[in-house]
Each structure stands twice: as structure tokens, then as C-alpha cells.
PDB file of N, CA and C in Angstrom:
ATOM      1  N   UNK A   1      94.414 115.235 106.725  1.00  0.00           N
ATOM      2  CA  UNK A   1      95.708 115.294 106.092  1.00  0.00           C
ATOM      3  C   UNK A   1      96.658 114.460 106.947  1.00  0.00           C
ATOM      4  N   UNK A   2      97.312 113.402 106.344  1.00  0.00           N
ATOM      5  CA  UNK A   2      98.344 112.585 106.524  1.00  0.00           C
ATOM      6  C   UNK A   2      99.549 113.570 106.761  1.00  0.00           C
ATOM      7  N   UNK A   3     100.754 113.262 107.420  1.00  0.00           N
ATOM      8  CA  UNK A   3     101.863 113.792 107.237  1.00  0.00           C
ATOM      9  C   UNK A   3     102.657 111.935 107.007  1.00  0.00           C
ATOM     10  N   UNK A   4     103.595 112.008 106.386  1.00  0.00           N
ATOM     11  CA  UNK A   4     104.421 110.724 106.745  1.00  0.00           C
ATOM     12  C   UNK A   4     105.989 111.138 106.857  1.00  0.00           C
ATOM     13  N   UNK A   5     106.309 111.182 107.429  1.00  0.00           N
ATOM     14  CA  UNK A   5     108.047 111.363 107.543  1.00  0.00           C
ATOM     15  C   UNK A   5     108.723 110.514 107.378  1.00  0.00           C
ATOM     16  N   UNK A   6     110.341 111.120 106.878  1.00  0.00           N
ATOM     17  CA  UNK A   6     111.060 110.168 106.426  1.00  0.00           C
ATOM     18  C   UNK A   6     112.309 109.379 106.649  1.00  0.00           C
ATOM     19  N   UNK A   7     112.829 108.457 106.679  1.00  0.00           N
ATOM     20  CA  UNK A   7     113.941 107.812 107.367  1.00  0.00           C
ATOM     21  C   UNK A   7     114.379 108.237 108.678  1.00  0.00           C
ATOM     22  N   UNK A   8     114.357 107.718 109.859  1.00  0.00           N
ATOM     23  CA  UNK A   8     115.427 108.132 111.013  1.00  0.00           C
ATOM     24  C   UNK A   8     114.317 109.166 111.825  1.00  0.00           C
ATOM     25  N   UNK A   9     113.495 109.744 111.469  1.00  0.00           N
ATOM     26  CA  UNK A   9     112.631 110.573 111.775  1.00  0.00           C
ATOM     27  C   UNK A   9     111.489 110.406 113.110  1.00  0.00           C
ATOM     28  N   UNK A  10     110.268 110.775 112.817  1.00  0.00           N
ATOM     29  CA  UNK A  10     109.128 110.515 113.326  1.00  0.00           C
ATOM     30  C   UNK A  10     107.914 111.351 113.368  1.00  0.00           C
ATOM     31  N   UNK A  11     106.576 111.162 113.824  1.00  0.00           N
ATOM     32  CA  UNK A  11     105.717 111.895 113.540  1.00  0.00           C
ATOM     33  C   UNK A  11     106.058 112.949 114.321  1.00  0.00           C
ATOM     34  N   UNK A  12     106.447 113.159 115.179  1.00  0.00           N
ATOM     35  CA  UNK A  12     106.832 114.729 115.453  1.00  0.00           C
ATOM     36  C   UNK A  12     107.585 115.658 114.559  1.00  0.00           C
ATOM     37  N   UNK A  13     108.537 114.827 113.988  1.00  0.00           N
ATOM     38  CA  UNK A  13     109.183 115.701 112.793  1.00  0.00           C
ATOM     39  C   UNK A  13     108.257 116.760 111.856  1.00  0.00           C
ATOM     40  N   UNK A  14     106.492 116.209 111.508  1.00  0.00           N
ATOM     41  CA  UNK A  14     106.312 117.091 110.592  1.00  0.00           C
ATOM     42  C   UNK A  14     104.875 117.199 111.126  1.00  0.00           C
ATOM     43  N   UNK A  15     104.082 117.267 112.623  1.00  0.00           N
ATOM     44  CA  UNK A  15     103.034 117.806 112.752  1.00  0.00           C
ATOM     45  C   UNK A  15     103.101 119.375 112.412  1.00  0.00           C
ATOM     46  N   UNK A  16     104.428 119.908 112.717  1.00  0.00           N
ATOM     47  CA  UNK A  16     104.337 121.265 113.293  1.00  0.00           C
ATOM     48  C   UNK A  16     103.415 121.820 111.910  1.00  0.00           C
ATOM     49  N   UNK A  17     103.971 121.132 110.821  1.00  0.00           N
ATOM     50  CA  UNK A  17     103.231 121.408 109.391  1.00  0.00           C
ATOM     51  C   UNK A  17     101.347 121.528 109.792  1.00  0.00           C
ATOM     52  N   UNK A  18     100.642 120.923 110.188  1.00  0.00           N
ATOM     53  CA  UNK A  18      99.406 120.706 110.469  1.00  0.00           C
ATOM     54  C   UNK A  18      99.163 121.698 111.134  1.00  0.00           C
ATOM     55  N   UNK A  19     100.216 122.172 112.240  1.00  0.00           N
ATOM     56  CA  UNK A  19      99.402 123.622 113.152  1.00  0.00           C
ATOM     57  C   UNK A  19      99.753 124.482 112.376  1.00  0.00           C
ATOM     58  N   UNK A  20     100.727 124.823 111.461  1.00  0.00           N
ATOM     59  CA  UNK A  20     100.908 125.655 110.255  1.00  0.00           C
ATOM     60  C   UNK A  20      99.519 125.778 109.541  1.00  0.00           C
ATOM     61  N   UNK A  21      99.421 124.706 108.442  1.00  0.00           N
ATOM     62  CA  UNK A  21      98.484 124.423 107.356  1.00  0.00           C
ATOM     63  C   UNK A  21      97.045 124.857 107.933  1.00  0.00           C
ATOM     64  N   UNK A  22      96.933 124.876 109.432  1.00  0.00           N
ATOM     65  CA  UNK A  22      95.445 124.649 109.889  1.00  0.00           C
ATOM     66  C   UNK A  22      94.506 126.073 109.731  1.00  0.00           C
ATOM     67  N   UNK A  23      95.926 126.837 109.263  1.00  0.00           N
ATOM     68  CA  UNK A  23      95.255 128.666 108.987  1.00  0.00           C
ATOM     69  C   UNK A  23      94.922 128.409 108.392  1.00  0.00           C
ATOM     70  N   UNK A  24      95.322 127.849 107.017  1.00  0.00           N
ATOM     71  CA  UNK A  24      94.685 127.803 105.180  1.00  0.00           C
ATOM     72  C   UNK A  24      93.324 127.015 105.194  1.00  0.00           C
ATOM     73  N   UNK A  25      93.377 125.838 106.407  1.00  0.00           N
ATOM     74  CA  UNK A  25      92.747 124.805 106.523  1.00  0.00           C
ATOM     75  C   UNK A  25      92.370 124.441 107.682  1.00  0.00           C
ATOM     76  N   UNK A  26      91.314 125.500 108.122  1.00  0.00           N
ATOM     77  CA  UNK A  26      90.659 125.309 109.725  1.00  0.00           C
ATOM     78  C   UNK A  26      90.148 124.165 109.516  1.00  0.00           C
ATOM     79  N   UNK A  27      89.389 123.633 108.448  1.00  0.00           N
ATOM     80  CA  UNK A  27      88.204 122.614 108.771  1.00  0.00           C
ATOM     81  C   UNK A  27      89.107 120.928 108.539  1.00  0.00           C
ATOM     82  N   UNK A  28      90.207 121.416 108.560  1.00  0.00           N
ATOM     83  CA  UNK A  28      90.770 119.674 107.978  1.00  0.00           C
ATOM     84  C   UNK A  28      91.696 119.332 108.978  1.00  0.00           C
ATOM     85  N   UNK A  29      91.926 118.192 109.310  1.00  0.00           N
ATOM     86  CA  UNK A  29      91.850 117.324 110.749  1.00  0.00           C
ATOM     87  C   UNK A  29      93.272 117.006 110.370  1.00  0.00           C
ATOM     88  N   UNK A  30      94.747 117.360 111.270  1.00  0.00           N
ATOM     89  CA  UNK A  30      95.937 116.337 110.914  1.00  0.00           C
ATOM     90  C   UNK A  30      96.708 115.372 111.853  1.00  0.00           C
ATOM     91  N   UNK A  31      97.258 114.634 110.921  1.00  0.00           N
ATOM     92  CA  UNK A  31      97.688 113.345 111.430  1.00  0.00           C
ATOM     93  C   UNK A  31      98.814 112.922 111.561  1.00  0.00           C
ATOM     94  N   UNK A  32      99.881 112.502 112.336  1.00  0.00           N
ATOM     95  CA  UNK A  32     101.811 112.587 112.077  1.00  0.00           C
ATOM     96  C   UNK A  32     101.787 110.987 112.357  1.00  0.00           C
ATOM     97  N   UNK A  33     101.373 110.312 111.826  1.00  0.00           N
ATOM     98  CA  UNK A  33     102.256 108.766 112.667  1.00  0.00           C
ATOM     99  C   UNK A  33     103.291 108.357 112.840  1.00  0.00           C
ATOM    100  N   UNK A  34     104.009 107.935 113.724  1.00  0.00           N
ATOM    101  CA  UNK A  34     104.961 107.193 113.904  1.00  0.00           C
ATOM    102  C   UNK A  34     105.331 105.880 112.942  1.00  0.00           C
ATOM    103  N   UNK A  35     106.464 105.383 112.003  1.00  0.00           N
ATOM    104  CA  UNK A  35     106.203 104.467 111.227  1.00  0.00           C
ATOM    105  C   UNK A  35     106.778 103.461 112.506  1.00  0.00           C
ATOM    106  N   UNK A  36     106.176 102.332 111.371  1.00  0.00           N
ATOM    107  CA  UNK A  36     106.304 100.916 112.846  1.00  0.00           C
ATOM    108  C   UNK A  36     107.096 100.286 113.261  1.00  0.00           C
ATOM    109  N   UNK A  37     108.268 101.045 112.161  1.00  0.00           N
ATOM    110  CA  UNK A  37     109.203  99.985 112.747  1.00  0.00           C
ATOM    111  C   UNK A  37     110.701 101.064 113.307  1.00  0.00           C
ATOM    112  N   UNK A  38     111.420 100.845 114.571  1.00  0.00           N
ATOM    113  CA  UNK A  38     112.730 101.563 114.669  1.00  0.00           C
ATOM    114  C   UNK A  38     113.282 101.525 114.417  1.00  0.00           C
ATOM    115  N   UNK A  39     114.029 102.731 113.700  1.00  0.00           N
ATOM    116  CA  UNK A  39     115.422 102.330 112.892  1.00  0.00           C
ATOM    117  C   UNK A  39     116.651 102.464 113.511  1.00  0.00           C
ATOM    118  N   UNK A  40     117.051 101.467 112.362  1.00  0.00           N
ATOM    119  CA  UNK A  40     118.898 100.826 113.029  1.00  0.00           C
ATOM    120  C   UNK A  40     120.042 101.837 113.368  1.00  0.00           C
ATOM    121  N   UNK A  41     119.658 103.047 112.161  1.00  0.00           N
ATOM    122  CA  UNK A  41     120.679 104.133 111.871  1.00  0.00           C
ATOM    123  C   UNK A  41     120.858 105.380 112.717  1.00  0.00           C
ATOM    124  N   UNK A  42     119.242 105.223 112.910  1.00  0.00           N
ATOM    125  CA  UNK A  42     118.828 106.327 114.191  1.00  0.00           C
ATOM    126  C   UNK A  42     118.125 106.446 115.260  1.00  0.00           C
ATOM    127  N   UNK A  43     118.753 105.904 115.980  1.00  0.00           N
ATOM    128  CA  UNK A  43     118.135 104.877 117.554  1.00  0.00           C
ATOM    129  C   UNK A  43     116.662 105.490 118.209  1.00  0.00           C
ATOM    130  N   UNK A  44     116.192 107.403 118.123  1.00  0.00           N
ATOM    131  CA  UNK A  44     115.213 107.787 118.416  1.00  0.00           C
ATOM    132  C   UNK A  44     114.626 107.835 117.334  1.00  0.00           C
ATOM    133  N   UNK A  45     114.962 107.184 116.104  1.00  0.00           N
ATOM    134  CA  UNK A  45     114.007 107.982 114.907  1.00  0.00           C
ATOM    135  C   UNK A  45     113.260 106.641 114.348  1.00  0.00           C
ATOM    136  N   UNK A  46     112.207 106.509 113.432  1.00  0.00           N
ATOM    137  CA  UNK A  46     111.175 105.791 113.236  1.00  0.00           C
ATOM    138  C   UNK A  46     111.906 105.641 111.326  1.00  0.00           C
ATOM    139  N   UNK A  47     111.304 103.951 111.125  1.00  0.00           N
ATOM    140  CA  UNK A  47     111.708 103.859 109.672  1.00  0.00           C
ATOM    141  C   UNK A  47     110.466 103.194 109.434  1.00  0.00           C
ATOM    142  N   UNK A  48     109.644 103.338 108.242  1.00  0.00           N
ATOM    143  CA  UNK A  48     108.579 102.660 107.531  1.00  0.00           C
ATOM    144  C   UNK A  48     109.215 100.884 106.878  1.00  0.00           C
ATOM    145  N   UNK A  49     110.312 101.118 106.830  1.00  0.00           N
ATOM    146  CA  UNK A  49     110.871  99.462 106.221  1.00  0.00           C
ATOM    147  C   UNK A  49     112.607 100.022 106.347  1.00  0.00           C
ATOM    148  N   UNK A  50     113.058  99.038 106.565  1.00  0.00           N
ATOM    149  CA  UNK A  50     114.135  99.064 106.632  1.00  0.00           C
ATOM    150  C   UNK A  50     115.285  99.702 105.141  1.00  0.00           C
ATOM    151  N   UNK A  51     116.640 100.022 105.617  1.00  0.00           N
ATOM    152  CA  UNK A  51     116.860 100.499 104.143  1.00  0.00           C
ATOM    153  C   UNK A  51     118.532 100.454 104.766  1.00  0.00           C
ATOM    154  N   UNK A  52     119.173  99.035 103.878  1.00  0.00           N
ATOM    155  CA  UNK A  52     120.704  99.039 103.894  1.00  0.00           C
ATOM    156  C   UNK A  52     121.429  99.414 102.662  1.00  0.00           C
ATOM    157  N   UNK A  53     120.646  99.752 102.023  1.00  0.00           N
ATOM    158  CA  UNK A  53     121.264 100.334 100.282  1.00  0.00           C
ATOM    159  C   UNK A  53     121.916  98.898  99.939  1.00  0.00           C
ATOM    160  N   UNK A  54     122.149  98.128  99.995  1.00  0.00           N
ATOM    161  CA  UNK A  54     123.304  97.248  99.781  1.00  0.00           C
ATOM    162  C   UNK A  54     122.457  96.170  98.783  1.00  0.00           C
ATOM    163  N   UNK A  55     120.801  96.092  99.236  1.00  0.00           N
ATOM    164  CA  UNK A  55     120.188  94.914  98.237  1.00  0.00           C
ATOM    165  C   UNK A  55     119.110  96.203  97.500  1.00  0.00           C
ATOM    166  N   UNK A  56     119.177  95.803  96.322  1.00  0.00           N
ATOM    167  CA  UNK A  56     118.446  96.602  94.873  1.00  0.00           C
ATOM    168  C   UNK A  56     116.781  96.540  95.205  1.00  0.00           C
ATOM    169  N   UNK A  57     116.602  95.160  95.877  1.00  0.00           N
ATOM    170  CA  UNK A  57     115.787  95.324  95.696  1.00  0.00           C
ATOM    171  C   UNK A  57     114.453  95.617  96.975  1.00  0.00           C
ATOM    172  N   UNK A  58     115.536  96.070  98.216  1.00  0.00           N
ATOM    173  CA  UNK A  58     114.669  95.953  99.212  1.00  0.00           C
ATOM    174  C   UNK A  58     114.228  97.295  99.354  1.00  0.00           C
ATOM    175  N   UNK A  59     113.586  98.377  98.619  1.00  0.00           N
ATOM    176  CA  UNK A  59     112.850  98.992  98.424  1.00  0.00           C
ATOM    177  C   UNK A  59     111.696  98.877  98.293  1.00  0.00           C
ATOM    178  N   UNK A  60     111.573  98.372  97.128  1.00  0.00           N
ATOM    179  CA  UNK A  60     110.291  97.664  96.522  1.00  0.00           C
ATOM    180  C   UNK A  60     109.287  96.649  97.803  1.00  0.00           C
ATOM    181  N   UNK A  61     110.583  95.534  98.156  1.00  0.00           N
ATOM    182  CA  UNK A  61     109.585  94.877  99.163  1.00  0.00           C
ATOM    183  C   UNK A  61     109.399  95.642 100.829  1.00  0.00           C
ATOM    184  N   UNK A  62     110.221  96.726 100.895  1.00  0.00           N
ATOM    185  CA  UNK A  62     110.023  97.555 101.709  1.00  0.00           C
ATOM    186  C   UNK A  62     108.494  98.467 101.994  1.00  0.00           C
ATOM    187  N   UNK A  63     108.597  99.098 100.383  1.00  0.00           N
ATOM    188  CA  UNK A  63     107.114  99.337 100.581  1.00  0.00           C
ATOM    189  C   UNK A  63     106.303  98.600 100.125  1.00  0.00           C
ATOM    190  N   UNK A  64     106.080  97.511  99.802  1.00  0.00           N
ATOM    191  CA  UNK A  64     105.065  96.792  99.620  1.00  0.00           C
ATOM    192  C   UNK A  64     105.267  96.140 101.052  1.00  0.00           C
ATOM    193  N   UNK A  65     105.772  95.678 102.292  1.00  0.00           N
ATOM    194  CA  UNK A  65     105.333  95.648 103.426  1.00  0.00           C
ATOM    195  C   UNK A  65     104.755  96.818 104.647  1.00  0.00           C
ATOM    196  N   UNK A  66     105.263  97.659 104.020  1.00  0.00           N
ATOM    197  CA  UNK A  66     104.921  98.960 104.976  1.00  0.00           C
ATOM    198  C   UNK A  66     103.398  99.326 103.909  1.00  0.00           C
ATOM    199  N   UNK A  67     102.867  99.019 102.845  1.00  0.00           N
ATOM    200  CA  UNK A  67     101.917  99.497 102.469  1.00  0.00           C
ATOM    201  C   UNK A  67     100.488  99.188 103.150  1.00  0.00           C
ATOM    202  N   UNK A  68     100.241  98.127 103.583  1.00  0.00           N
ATOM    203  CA  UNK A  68      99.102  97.604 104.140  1.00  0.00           C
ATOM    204  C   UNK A  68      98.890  98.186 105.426  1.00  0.00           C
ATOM    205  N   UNK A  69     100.353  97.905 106.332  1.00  0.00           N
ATOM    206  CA  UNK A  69     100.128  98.985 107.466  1.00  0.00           C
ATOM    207  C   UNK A  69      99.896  99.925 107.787  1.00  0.00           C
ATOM    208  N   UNK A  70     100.019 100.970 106.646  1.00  0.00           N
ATOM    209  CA  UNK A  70      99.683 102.427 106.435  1.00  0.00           C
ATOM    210  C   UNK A  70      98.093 102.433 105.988  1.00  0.00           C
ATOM    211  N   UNK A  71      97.834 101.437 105.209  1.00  0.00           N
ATOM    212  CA  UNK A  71      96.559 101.524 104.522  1.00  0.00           C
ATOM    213  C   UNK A  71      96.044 101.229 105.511  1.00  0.00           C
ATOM    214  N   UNK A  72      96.092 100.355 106.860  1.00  0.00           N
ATOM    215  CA  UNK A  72      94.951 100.162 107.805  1.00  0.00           C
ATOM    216  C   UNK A  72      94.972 101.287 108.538  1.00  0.00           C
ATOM    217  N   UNK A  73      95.907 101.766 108.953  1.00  0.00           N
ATOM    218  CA  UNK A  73      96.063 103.169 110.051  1.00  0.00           C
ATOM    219  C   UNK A  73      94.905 103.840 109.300  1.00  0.00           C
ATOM    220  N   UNK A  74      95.325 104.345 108.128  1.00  0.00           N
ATOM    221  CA  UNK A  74      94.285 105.418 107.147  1.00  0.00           C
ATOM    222  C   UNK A  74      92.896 104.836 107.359  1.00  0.00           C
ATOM    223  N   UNK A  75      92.722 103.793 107.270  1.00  0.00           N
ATOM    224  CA  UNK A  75      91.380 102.756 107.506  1.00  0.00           C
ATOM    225  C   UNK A  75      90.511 103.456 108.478  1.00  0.00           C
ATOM    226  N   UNK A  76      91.440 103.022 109.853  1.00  0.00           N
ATOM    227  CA  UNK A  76      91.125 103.678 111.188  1.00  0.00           C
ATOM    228  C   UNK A  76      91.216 105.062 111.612  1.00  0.00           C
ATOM    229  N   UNK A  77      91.512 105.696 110.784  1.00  0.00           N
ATOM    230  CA  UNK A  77      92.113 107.036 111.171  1.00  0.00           C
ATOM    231  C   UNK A  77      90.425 107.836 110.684  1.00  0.00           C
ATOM    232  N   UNK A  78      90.297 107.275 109.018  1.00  0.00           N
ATOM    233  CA  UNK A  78      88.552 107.904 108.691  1.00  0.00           C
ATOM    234  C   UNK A  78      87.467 107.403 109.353  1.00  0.00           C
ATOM    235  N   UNK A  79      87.644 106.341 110.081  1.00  0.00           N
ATOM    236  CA  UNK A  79      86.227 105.663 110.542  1.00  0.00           C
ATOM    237  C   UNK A  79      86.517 106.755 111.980  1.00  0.00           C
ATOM    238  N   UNK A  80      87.297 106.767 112.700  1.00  0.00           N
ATOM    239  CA  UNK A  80      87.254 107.011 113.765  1.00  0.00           C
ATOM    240  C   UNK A  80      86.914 108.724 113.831  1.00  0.00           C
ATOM    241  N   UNK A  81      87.315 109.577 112.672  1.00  0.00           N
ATOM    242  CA  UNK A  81      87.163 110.788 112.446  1.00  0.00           C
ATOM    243  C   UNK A  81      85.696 111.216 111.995  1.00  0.00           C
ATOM    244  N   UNK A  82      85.122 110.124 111.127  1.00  0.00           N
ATOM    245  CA  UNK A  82      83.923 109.483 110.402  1.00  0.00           C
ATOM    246  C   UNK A  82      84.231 110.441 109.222  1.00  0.00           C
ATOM    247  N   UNK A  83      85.253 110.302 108.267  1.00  0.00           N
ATOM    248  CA  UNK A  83      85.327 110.685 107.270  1.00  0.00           C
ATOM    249  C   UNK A  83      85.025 110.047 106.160  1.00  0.00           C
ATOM    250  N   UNK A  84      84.863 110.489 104.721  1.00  0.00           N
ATOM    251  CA  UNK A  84      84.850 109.637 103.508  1.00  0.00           C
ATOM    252  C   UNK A  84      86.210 109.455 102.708  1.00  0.00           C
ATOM    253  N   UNK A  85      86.593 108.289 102.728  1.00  0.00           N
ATOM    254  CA  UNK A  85      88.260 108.349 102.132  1.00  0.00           C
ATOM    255  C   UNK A  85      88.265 108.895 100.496  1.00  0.00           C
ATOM    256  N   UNK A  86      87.290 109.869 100.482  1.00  0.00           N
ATOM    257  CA  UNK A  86      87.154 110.977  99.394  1.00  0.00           C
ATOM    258  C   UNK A  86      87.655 112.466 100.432  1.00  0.00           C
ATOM    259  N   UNK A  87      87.920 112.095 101.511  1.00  0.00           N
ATOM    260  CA  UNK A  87      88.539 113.623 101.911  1.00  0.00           C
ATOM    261  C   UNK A  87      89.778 113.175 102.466  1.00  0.00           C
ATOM    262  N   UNK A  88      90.344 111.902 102.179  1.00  0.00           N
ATOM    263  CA  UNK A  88      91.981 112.102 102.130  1.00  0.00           C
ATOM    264  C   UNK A  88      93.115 112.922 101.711  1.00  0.00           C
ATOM    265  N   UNK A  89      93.920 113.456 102.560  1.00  0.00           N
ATOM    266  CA  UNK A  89      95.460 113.859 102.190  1.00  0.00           C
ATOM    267  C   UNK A  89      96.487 113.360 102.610  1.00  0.00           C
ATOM    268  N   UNK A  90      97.311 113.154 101.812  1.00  0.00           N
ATOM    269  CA  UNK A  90      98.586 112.345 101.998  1.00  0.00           C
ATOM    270  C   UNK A  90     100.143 113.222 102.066  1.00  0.00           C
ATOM    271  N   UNK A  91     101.421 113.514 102.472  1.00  0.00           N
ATOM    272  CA  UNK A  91     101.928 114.151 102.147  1.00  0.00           C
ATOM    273  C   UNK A  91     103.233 113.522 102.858  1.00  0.00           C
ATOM    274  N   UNK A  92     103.858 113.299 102.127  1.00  0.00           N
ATOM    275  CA  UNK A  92     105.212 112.612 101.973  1.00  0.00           C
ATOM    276  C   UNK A  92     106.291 113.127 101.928  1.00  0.00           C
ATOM    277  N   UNK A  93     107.155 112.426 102.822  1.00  0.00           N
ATOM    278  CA  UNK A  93     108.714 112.866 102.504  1.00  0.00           C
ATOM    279  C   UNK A  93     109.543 112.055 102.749  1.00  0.00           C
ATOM    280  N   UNK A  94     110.554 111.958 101.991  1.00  0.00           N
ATOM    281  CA  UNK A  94     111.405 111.313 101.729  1.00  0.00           C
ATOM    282  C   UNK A  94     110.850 109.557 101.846  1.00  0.00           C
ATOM    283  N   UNK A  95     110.978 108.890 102.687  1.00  0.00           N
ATOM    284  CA  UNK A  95     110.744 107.685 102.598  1.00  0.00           C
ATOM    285  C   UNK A  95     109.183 107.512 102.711  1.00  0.00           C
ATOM    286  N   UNK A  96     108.832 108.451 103.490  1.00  0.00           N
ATOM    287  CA  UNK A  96     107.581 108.295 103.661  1.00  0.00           C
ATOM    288  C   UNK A  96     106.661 108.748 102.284  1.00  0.00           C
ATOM    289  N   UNK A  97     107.535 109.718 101.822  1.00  0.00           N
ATOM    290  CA  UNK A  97     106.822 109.584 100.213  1.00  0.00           C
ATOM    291  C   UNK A  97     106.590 108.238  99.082  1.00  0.00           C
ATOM    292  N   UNK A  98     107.676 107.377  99.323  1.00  0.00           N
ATOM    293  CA  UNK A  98     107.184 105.962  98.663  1.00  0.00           C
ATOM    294  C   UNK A  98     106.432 105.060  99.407  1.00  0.00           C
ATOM    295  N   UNK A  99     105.617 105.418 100.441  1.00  0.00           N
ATOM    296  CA  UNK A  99     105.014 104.493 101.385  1.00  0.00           C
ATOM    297  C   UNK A  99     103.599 105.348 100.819  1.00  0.00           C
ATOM    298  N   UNK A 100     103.235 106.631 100.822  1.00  0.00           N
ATOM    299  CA  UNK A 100     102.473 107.484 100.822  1.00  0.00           C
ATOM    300  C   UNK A 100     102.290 107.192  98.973  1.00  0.00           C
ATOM    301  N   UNK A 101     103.222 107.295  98.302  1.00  0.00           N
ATOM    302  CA  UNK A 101     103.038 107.257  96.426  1.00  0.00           C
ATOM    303  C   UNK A 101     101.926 105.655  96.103  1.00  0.00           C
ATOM    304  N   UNK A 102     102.868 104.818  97.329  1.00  0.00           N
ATOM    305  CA  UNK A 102     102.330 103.279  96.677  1.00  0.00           C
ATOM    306  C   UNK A 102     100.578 103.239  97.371  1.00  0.00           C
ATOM    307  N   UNK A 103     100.975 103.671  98.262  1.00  0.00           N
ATOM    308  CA  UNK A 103      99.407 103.618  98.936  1.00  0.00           C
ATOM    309  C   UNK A 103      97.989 104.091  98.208  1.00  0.00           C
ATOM    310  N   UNK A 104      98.669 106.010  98.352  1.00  0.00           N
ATOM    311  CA  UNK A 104      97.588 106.738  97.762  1.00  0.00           C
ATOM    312  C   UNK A 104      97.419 106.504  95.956  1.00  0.00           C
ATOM    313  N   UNK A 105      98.397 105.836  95.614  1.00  0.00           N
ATOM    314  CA  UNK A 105      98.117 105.453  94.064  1.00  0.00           C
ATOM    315  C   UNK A 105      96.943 103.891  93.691  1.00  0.00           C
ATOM    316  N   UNK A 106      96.771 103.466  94.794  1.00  0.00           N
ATOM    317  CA  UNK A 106      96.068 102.089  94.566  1.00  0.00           C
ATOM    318  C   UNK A 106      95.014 102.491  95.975  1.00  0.00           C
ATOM    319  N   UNK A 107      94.379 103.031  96.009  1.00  0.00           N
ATOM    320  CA  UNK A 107      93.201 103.333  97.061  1.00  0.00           C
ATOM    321  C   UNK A 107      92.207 103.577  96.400  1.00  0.00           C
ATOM    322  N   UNK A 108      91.373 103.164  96.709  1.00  0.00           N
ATOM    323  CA  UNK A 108      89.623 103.853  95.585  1.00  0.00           C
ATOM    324  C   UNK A 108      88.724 103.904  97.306  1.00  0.00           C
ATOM    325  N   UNK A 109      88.788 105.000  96.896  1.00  0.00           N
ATOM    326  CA  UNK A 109      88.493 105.937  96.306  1.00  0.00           C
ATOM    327  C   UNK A 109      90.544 106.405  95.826  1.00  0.00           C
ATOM    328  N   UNK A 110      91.009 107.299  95.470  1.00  0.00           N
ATOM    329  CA  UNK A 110      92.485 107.693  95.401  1.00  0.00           C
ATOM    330  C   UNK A 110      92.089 108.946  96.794  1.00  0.00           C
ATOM    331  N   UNK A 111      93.379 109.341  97.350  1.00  0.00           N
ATOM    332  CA  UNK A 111      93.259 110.336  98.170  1.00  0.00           C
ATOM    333  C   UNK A 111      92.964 111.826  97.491  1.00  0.00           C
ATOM    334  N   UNK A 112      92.430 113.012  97.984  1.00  0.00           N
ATOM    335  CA  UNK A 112      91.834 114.295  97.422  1.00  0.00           C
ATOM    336  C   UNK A 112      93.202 114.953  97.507  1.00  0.00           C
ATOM    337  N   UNK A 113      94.524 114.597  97.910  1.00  0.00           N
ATOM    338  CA  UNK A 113      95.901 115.691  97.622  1.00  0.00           C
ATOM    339  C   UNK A 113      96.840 114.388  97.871  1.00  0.00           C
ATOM    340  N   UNK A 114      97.963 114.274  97.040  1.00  0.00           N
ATOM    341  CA  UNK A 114      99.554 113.831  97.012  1.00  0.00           C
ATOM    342  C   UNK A 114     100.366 114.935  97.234  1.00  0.00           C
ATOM    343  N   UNK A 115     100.731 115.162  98.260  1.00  0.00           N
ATOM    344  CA  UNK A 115     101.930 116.060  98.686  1.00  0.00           C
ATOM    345  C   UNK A 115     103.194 115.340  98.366  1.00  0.00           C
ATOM    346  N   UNK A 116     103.742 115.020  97.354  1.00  0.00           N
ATOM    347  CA  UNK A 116     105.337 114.438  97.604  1.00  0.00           C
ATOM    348  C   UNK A 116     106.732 115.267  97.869  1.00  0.00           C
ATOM    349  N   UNK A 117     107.533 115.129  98.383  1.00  0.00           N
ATOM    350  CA  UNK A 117     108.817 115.811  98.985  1.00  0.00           C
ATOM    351  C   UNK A 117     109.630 114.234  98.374  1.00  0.00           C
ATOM    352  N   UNK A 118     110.839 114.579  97.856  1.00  0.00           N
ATOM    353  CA  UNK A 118     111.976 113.523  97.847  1.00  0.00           C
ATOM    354  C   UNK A 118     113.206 113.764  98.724  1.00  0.00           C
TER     355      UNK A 118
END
């Protein structure tokens, strides 16, 4: 299980979820990444693509640059676990939910859970 957090944030923001979840779900392995790039707005917090509200359309190319980077982490994350990306989970919030929507929607195998949060 993926966690992705959202704007200003970071993977610490939502492991605590994983030592939570791990009662329901002893046997499933979790993951918090850090997104790659630092954001402007919140000097300790992590942004997946940048976001000035001001252009319409830098969403879109926001996550379509943050998508590949996420898709290789996930890449590395099952080989190294030796999983089948048939036992993916994804679970999103806020920004990290459109990084997590565009990803886990175009993956084949698709991931085994979409957690979205807006």
C-alpha cells in the first residue's frame, strides 16, 4: 500500500496510516514517499508538481510530469519487495490523489485498491 500526500506535506504526513491499517492488514507492506520536488509555499513540505493556481492548465502538465516518477518508484518499490503489481494499493490525498488517479488508472496490470481523499 502506497500512501501519497498532499501539497506542502510529506511522507511522514500519512505513514502513521500504515501502522494503523497494519491491524486490518498484517500481511501488506506500506509505503509514504516523499514527492520530488520542494515546495515554494511550504519550505519543509514536499509538492508532486508545482501549483500557482494562476495557469489553467498547469495541473494537467503537472501530473503528467509527476506521473512517470511515481510510476518508476512503484516499479522499484514491487521488484524490491518482489511483489506482483496485481497486489498494488494506492491511496491519495489531495494532490497526491491526482498523481495516484493518473497513475493507477493507466497501469496494467491497474492497482488491487484506489483510496482517493480530495
Amino acid at each position: 500500500m502506497v500512501f501519497l500526500h498532499g501539497y506542502g506535506a510529506d511522507g511522514n504526513d500519512l505513514i502513521g496510516l500504515g501502522r494503523e491499517w497494519s491491524r486490518m492488514l498484517p500481511h501488506a507492506a506500506f509505503v509514504s514517499p516523499h514527492a520530488p520536488e520542494a515546495c515554494g509555499m511550504a519550505p519543509m513540505g514536499r509538492q508532486w508538481f508545482n501549483l500557482t493556481f494562476r495557469d489553467p492548465g498547469e495541473m494537467t502538465r503537472g501530473v503528467a510530469q509527476a506521473g512517470p516518477v511515481l510510476d518508476a518508484f512503484l516499479a522499484a518499490e514491487l521488484e524490491r519487495l518482489r511483489l506482483p503489481s496485481s497486489a498494488l494499493g494506492l491511496v491519495g490525498f489531495s494532490q497526491g490523489t491526482m498523481v495516484a488517479l493518473a497513475v493507477g488508472l493507466t497501469r496494467t496490470p491497474p492497482p488491487a485498491e484506489l483510496i482517493m481523499v480530495a
